[in-house]
Protein backbone atom coordinates (compact mmCIF):
# COMPACT_ATOMS: atom_id res chain seq x y z
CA UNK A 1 90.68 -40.94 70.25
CA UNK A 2 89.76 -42.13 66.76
CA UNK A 3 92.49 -44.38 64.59
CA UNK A 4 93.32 -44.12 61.72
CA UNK A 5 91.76 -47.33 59.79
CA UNK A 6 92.95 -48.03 56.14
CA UNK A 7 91.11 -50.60 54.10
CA UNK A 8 87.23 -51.78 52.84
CA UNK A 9 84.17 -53.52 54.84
CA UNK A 10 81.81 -55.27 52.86
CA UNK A 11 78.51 -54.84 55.11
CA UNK A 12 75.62 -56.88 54.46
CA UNK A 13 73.46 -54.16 54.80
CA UNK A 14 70.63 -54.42 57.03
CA UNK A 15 66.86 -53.67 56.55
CA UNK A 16 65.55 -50.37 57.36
CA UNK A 17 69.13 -48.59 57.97
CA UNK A 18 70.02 -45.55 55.47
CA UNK A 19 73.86 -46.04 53.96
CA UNK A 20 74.87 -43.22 55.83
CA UNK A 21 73.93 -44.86 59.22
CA UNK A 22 75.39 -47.92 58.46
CA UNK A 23 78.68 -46.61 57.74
CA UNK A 24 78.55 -44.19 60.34
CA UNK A 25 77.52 -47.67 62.69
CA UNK A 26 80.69 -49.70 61.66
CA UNK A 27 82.89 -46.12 62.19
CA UNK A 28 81.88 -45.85 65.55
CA UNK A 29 82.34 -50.05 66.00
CA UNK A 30 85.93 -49.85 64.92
CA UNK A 31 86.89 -46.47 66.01
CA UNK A 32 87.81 -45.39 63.00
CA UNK A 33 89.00 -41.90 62.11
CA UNK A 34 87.59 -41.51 58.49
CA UNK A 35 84.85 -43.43 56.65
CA UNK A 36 82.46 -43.38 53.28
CA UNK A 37 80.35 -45.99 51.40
CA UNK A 38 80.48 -46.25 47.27
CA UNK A 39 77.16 -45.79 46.92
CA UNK A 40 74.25 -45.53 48.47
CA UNK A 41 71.02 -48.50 49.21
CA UNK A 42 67.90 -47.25 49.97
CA UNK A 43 66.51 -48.13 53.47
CA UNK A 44 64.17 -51.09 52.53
CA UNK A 45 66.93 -52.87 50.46
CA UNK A 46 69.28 -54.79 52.38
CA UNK A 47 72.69 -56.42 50.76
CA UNK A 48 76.28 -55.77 49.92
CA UNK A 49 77.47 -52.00 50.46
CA UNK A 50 81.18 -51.59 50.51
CA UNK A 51 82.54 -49.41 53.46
CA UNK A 52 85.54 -47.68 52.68
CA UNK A 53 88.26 -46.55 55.53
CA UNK A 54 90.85 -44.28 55.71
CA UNK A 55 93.12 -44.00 52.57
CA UNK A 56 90.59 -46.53 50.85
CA UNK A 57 87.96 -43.74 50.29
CA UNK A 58 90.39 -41.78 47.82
CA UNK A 59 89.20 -45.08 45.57
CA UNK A 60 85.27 -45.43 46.37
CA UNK A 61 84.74 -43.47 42.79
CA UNK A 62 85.76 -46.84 41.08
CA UNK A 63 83.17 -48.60 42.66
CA UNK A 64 80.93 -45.74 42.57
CA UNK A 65 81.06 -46.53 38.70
CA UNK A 66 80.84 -50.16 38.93
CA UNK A 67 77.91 -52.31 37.71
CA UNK A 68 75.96 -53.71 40.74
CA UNK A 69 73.32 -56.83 40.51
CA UNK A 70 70.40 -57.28 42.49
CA UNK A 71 67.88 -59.19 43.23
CA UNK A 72 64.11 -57.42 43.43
CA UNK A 73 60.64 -58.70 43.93
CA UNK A 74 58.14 -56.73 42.32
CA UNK A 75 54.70 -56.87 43.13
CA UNK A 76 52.23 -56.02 40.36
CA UNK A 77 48.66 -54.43 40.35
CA UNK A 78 49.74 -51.25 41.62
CA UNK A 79 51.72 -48.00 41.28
CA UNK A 80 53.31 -46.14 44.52
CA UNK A 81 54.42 -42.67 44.62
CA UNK A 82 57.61 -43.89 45.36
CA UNK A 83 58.33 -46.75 43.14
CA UNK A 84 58.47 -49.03 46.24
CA UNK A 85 56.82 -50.22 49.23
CA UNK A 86 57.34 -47.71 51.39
CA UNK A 87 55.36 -45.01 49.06
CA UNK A 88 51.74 -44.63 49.41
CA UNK A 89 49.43 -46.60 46.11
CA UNK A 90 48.63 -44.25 44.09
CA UNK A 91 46.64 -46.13 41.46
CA UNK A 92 45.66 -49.51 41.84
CA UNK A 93 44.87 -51.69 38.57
CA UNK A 94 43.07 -54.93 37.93
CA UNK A 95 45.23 -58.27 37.37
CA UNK A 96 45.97 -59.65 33.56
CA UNK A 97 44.39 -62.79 33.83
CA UNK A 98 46.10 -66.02 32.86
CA UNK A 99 45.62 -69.64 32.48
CA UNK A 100 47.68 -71.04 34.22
CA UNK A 101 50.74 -70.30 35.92
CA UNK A 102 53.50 -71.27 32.59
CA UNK A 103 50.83 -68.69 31.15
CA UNK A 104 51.91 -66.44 33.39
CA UNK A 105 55.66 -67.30 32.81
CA UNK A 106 55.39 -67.08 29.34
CA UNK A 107 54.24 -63.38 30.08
CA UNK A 108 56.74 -62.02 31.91
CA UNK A 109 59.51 -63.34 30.11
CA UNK A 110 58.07 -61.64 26.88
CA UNK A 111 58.79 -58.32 28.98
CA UNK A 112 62.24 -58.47 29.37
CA UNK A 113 63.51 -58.30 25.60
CA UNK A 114 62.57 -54.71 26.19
CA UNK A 115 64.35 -54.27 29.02
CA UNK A 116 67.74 -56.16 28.14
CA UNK A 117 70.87 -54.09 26.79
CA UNK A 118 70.76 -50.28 26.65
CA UNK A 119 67.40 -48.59 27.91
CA UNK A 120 66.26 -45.36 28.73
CA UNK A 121 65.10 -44.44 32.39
CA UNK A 122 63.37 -41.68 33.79
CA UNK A 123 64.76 -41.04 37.03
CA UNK A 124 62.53 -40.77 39.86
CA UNK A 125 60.99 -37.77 41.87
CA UNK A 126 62.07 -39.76 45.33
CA UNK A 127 65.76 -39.64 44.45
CA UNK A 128 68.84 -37.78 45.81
CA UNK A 129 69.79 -36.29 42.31
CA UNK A 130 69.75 -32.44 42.36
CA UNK A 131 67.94 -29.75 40.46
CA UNK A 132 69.23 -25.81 41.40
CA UNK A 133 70.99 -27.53 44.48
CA UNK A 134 68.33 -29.39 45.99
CA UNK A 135 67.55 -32.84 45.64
CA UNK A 136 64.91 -34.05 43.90
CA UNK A 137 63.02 -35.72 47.32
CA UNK A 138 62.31 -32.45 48.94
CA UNK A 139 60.45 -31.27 45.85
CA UNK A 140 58.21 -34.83 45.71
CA UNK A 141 57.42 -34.71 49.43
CA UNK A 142 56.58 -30.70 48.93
CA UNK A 143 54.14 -31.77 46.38
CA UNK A 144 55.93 -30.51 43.32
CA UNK A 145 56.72 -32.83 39.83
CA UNK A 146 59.39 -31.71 37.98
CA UNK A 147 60.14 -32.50 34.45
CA UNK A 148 63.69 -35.19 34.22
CA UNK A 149 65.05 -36.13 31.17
CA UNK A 150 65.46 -39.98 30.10
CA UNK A 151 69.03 -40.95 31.05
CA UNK A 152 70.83 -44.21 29.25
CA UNK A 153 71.51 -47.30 31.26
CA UNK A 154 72.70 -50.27 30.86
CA UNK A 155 70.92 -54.12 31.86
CA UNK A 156 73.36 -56.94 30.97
CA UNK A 157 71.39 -59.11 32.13
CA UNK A 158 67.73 -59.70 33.47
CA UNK A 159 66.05 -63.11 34.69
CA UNK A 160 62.55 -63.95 37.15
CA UNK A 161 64.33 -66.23 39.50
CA UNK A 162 60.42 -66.71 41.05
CA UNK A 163 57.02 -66.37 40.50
CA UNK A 164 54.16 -66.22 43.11
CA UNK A 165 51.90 -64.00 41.43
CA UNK A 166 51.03 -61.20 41.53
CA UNK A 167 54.57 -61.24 42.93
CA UNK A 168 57.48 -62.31 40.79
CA UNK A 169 61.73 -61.99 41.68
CA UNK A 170 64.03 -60.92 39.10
CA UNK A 171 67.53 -61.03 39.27
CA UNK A 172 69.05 -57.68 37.54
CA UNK A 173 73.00 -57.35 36.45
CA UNK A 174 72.79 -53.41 35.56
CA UNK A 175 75.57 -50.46 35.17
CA UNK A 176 75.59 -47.44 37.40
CA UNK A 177 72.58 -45.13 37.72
CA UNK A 178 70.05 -47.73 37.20
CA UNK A 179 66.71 -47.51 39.13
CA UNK A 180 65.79 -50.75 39.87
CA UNK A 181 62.36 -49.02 41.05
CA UNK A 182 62.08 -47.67 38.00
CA UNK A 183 62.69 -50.89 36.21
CA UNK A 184 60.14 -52.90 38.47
CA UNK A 185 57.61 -49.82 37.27
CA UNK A 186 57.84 -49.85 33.63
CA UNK A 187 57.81 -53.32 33.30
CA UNK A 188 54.61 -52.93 35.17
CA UNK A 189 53.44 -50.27 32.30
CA UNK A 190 54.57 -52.61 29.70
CA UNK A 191 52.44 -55.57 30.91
CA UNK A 192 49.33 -53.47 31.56
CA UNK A 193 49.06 -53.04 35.20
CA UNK A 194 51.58 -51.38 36.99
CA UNK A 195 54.02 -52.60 39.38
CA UNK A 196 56.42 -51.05 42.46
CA UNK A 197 59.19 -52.43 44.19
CA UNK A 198 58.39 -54.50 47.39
CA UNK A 199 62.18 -55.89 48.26
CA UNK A 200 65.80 -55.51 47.03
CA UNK A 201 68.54 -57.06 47.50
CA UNK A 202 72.09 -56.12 46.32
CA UNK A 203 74.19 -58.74 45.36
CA UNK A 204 77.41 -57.31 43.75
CA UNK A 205 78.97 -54.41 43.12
CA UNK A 206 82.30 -54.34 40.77
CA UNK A 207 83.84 -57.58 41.25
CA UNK A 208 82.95 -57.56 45.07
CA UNK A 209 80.55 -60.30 46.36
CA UNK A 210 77.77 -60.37 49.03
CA UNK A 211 79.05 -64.18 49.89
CA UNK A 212 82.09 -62.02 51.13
CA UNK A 213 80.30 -59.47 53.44
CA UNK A 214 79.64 -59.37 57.19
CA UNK A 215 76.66 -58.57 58.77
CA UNK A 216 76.24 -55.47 61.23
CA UNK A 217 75.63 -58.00 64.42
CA UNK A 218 78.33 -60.01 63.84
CA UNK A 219 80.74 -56.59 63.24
CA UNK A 220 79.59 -54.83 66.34
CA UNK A 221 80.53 -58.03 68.32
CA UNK A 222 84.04 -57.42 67.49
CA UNK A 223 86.61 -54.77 67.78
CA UNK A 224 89.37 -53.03 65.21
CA UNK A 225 92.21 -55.24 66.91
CA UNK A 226 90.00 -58.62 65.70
CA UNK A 227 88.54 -57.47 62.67
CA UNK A 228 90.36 -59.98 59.77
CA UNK A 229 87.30 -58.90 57.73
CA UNK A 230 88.96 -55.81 56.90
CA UNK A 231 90.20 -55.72 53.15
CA UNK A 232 92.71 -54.26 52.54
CA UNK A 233 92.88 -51.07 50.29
CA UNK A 234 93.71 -52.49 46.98
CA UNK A 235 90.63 -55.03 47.32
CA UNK A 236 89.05 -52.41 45.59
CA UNK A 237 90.87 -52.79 42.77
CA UNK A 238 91.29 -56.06 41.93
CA UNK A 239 90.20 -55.67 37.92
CA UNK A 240 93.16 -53.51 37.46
CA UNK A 241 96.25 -54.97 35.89
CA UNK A 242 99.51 -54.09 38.44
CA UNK A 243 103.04 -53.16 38.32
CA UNK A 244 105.95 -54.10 40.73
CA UNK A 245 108.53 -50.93 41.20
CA UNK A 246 111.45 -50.83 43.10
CA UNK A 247 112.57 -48.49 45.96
CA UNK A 248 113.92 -45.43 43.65
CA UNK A 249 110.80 -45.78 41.69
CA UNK A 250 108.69 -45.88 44.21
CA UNK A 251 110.13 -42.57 45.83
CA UNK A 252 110.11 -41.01 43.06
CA UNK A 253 105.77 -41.78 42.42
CA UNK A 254 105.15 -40.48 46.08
CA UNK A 255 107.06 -37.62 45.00
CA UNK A 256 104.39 -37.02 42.48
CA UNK A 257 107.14 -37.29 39.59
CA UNK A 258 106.47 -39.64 36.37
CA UNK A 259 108.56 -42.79 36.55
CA UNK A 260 109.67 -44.46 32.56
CA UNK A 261 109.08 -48.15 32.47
CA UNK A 262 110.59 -50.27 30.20
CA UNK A 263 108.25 -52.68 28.00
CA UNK A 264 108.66 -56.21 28.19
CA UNK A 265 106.57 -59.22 26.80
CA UNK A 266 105.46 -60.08 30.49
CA UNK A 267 103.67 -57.37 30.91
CA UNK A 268 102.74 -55.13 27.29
CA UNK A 269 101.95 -52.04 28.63
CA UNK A 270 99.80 -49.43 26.40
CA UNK A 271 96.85 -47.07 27.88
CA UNK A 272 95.92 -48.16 31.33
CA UNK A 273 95.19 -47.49 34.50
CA UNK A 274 97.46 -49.55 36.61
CA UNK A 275 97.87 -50.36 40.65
CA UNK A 276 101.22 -50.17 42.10
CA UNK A 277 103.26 -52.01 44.57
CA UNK A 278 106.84 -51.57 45.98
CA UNK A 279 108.64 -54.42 45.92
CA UNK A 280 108.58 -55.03 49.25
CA UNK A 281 106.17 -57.78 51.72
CA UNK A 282 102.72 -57.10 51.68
CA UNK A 283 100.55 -56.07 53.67
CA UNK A 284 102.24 -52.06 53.33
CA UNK A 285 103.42 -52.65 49.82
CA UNK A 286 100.36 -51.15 47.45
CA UNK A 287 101.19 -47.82 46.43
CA UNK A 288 98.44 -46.24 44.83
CA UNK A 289 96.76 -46.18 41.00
CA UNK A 290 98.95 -44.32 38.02
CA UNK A 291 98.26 -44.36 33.96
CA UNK A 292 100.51 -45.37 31.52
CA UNK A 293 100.59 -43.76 28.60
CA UNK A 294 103.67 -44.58 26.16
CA UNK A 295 105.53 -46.89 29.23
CA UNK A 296 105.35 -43.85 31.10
CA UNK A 297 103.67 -44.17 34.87
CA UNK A 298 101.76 -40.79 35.46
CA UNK A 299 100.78 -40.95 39.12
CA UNK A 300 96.91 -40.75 39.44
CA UNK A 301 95.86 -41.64 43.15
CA UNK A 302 98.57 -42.49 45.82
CA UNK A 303 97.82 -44.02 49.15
CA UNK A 304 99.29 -41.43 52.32
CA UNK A 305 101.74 -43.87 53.99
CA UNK A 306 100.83 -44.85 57.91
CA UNK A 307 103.07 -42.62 60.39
């Protein structure tokens, strides 16, 4: 029989595995009753995906929304169907030709002005975004384009860590919804000669760290009773200021009822979306997520309490 499992794995993704699998891979590991990721990684990137379980999946929307950094090495000279390495070339280009290699530097660094602060991406046929219920992928791999409008994005920051041309790694620190594919091709369009993705690696999502992950070998040699790499719930929400109520309050939150705070100069509440603990020793203190509005706690998203 499955258990029931509250709190967050970062997985170091491995190479080649959809998200699905992977989370359904550290489910059946730790025997858990109910998991989800918070967003997905295509099968040839590898990195940090954060695996929600139990009551922590009522909360993978906040990460879902997130920014995320990676790291990508694009390869130029050629354009893929897919945007990445695992698509077929599609039109093959000849090489800029430089002087040297700080001429090549020079280059590429004049692309990214372009590509720094709000942009505009198309996204991709080879995506899971629907059109009339169906997601865009089953169209491409039918043979059909369809016409997508340019969606706004957001790159806070963009850097080539590396350069072995015609190869070069760039290390991206984007919103949600970016393509990194689609970055790695229109920076190929802008310097002449097309480009696809041939590696990605995610780095962060939210506040959450790949230096914090575990890998999938090291996971499956363990078992739910041993795993201290389990977050707990509120890891997820770490960015979030946080309240301390007492008992009454507390009941009367899981009760779904609106609890009056008062105001003090500790802690000025205005608009926000707060987490909550009882006062009580951790680890079964967190609550859930309300809003203040006016010193007022509206409850938002309550964790169900373990039998």
């Amino acid at each position: 029989m499955r258990q029931r499992l509250d709190g967050v794995v970062l997985l170091d993704k491995p190479l080649g595995m959809s998200s699905q699998g992977a989370v359904t891979a550290v489910k059946r590991a730790l025997n858990a009753d109910k998991a989800g990721h918070t967003g997905t990684l295509d099968p040839m990137a590898t990195g940090l995906l954060p695996i929600c379980l139990g009551e922590a999946t009522k909360y993978s929307q906040d990460l879902l929304d997130a920014d995320k950094r990676y790291i990508a090495r694009v390869r130029f000279g050629a354009n893929t169907d897919t945007g990445d390495a695992e698509g077929q070339i599609v039109t093959s280009f000849p090489l800029p030709q430089f002087a040297d290699d700080a001429a090549i530097q020079i280059a590429l660094n004049a692309l990214l002005p372009a590509f720094t602060g709000p942009i505009l991406q198309v996204p991709p046929m080879y995506s899971a975004l629907k059109r009339d219920g169906k997601p865009l992928y089953e169209y491409a791999r039918a043979g059909v384009e369809l016409e997508r409008d340019a969606r706004s994005v957001v790159i806070h920051a963009i850097a080539w860590t590396e350069v072995q041309w015609p190869e070069a790694t760039l290390e991206v620190s984007c919103s949600k919804g970016t393509y990194i594919r689609v970055l790695a091709e229109d920076l190929g369009t802008a310097l002449g000669c097309g480009a696809h993705l041939v590696g990605l690696r995610r780095s962060e999502v939210g506040h959450l760290s790949l230096a914090q992950s575990i890998s999938l070998d090291d996971l499956l040699r363990t078992t739910a009773d041993h795993a201290d790499f389990i977050l707990p719930v509120d890891a997820l929400l770490q960015t979030l200021p946080h309240l301390t109520v007492d008992a009454q309050q507390a009941k009367r939150l899981e009760m779904g009822q609106r609890v009056p705070l008062t105001v003090n100069a500790k802690f000025p509440l205005a608009e926000a979306l707060v987490r909550i603990y009882r006062a009580t020793a951790a680890p079964h203190n967190f609550i859930g997520t309300a809003d203040c509005r006016s010193g007022v706690l509206h409850p938002k998203r309550l964790i169900s309490q373990a039998p």
